[in-house]
C-alpha atoms as a PDB file:
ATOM      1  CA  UNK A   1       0.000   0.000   0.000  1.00  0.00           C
ATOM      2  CA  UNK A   2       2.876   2.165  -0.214  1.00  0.00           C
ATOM      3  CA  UNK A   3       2.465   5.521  -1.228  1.00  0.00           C
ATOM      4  CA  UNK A   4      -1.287   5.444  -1.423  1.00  0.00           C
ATOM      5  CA  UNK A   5      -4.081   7.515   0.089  1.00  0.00           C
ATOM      6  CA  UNK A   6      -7.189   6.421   2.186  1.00  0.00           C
ATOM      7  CA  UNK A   7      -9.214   8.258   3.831  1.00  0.00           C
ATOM      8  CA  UNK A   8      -8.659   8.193   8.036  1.00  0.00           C
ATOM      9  CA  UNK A   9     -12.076   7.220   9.491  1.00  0.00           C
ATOM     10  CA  UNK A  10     -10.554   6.699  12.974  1.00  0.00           C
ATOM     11  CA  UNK A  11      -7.765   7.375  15.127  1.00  0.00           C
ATOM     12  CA  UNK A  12      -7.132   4.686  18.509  1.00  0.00           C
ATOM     13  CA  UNK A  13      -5.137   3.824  20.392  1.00  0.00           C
ATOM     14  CA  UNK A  14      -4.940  -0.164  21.330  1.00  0.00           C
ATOM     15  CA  UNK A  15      -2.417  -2.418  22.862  1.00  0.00           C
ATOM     16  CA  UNK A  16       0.243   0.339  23.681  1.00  0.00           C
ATOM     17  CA  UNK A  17       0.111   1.562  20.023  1.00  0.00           C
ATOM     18  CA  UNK A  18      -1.412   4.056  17.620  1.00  0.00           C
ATOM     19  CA  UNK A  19      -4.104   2.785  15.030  1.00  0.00           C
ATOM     20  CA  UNK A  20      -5.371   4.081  11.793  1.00  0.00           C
ATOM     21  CA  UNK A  21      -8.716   2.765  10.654  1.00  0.00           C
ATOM     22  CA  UNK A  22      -9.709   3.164   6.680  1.00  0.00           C
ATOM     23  CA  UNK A  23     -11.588   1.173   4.478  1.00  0.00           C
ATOM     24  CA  UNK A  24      -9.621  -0.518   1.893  1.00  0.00           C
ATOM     25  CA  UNK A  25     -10.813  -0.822  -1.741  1.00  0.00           C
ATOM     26  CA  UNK A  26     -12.946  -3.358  -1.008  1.00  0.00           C
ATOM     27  CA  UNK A  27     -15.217  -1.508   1.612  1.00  0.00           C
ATOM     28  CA  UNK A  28     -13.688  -3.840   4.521  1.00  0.00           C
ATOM     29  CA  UNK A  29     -12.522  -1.673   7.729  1.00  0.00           C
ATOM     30  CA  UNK A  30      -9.187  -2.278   7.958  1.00  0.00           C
ATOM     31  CA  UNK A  31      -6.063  -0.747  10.318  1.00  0.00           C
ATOM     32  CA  UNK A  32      -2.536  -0.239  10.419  1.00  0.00           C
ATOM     33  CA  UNK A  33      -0.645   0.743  12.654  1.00  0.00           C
ATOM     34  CA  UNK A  34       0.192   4.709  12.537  1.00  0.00           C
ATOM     35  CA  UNK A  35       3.716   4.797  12.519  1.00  0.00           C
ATOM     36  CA  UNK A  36       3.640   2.628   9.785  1.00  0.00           C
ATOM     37  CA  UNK A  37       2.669   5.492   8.237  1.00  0.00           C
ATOM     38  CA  UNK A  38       3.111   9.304   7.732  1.00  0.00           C
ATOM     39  CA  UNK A  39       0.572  10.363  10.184  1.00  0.00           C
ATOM     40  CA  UNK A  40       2.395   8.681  13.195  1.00  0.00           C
ATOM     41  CA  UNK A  41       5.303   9.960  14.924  1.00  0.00           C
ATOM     42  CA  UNK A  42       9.434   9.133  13.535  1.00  0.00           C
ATOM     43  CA  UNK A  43      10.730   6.475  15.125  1.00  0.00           C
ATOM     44  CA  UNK A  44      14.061   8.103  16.861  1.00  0.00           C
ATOM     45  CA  UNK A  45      16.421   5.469  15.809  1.00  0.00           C
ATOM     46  CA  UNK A  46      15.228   5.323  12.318  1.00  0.00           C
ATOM     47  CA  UNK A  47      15.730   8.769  11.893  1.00  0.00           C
ATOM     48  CA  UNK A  48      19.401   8.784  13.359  1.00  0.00           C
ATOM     49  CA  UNK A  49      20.250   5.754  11.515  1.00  0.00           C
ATOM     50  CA  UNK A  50      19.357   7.394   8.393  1.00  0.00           C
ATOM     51  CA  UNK A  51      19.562   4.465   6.165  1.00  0.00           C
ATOM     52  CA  UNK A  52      22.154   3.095   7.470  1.00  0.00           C
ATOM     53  CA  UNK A  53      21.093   0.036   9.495  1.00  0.00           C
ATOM     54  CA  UNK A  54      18.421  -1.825   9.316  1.00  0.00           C
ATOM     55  CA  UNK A  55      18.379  -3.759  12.586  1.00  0.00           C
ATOM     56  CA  UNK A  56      18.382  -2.423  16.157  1.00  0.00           C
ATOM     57  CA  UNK A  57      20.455  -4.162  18.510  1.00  0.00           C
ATOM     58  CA  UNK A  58      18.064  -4.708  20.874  1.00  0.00           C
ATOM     59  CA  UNK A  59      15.736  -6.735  18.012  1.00  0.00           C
ATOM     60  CA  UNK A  60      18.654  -8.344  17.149  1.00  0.00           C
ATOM     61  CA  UNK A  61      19.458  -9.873  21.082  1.00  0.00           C
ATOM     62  CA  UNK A  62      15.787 -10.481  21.415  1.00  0.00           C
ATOM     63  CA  UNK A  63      16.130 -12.563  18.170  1.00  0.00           C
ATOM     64  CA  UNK A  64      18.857 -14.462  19.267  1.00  0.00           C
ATOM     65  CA  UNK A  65      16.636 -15.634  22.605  1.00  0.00           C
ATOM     66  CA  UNK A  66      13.984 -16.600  20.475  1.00  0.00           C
ATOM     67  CA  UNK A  67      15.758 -18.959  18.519  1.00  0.00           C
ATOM     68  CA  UNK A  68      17.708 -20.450  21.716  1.00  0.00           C
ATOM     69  CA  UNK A  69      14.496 -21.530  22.967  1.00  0.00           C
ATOM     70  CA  UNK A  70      13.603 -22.846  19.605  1.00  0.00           C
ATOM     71  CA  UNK A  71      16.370 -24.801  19.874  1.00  0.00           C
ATOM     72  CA  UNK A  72      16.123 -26.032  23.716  1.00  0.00           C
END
């Protein structure tokens, strides 16, 4: 859906995070989350990173646990 337009029918917020509802072309109410798009805030690492990496270490470490207890 990148770099379309919909129009916002509702703002909430659920489960610690920002929603946007819309219908999609269908008609079926559907929601994203808002920093996944231009009306939520910038995420603070992404915009120091610039670019320039595309993990954060913390993701990374918590990625690393999951698959040890995959594993055990």
């Amino acid at each position: 859906m990148r770099g379309r337009e919909f129009d916002l029918l509702d703002f909430r917020q659920s489960w610690g995070e920002d929603w946007l509802y819309f219908r999609d072309d269908t008609g079926r109410l559907t929601s994203v989350r808002a920093r996944w798009t231009d009306a939520g805030e910038p995420d603070p690492f992404q915009q120091i990173a610039a670019g320039r990496c595309a993990f954060r270490a913390a993701d990374l470490l918590r990625l690393v646990d999951l698959m040890r207890e995959m594993n055990t």
